[in-house]
Protein backbone atom coordinates (compact mmCIF):
# COMPACT_ATOMS: atom_id res chain seq x y z
CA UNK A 1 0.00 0.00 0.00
CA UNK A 2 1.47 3.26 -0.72
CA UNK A 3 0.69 6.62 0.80
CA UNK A 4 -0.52 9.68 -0.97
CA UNK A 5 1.18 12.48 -1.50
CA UNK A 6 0.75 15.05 1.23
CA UNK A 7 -1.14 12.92 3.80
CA UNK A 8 2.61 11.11 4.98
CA UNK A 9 4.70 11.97 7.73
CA UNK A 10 7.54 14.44 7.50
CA UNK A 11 5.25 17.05 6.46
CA UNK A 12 4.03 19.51 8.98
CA UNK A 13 1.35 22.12 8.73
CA UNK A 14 2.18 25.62 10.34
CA UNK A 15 0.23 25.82 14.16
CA UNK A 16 -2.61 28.18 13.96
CA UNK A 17 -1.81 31.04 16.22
CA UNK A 18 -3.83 33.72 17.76
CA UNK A 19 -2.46 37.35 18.46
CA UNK A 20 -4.34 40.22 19.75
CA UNK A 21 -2.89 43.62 18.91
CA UNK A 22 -4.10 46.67 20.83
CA UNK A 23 -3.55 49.31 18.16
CA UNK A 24 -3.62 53.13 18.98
CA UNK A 25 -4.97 55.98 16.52
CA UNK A 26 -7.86 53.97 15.69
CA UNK A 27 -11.02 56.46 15.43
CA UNK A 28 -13.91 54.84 13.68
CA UNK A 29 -15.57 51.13 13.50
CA UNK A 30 -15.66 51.59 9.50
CA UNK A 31 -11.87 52.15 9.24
CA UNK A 32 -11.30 49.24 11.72
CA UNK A 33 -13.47 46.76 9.19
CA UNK A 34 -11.47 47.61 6.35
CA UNK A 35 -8.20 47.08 7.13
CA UNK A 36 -9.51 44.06 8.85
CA UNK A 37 -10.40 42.42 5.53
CA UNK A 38 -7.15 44.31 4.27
CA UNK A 39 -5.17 42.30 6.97
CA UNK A 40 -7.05 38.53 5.56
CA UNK A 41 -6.03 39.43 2.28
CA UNK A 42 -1.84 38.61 3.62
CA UNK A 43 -0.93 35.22 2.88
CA UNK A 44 -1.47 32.81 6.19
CA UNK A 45 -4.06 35.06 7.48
CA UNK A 46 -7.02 33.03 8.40
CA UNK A 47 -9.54 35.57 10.40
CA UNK A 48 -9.02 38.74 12.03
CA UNK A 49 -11.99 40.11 14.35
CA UNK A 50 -12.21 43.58 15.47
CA UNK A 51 -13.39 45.40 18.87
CA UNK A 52 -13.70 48.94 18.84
CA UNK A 53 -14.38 49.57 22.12
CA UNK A 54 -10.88 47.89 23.50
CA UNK A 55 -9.51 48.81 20.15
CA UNK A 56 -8.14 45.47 19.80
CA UNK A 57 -7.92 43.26 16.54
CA UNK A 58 -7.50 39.33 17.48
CA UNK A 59 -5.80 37.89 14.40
CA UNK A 60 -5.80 34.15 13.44
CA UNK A 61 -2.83 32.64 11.23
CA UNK A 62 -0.95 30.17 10.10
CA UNK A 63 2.61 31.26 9.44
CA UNK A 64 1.83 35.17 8.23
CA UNK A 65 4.54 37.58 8.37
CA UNK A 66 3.78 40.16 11.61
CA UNK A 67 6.33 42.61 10.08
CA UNK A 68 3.96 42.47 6.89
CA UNK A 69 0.80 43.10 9.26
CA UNK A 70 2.31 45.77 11.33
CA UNK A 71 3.17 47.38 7.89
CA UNK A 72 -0.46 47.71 6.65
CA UNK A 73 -1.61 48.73 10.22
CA UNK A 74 1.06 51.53 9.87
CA UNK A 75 -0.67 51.92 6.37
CA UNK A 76 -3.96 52.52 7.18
CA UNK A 77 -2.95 55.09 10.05
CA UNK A 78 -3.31 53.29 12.83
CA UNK A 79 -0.28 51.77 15.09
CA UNK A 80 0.52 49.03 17.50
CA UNK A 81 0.40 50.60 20.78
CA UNK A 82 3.02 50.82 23.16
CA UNK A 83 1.13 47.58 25.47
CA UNK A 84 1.62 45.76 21.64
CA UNK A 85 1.26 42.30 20.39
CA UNK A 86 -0.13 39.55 22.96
């Protein structure tokens, strides 16, 4: 019996991680949803949910580049605050 490709052993899927990122400079709900479904759009990006009121984003992902997410925060105007990534 042989295996098929890509269901065998040495291969391992990136662990889905979860950050929340407190960001600062963030003034509206509407501004928070679109770079939300900006952020999705990076490769490994899996969901990103938004609260306005603790102006927090929790991000899910498998292997995306923070440096590339911080970027389009920085992007859209808003910034990681000082309290930063969890």
């Amino acid at each position: 019996m042989s295996s098929m490709p890509g269901t065998g052993g040495g291969e391992k899927k990136p662990l889905r991680e979860r950050r929340i990122l407190k960001l600062r400079d963030w003034t509206c709900y509407s501004c928070g949803l679109n770079l939300a479904d900006r952020l999705k759009k990076i490769k490994g990006v899996e969901d990103v949910s938004v609260n306005f009121f603790t102006k927090q984003f929790l991000i899910e992902h498998e292997g995306a580049d923070m440096s590339e997410i911080e970027e389009e925060i920085n992007r859209s105007g808003m910034h990681i605050s000082a309290e930063g990534m969890k």
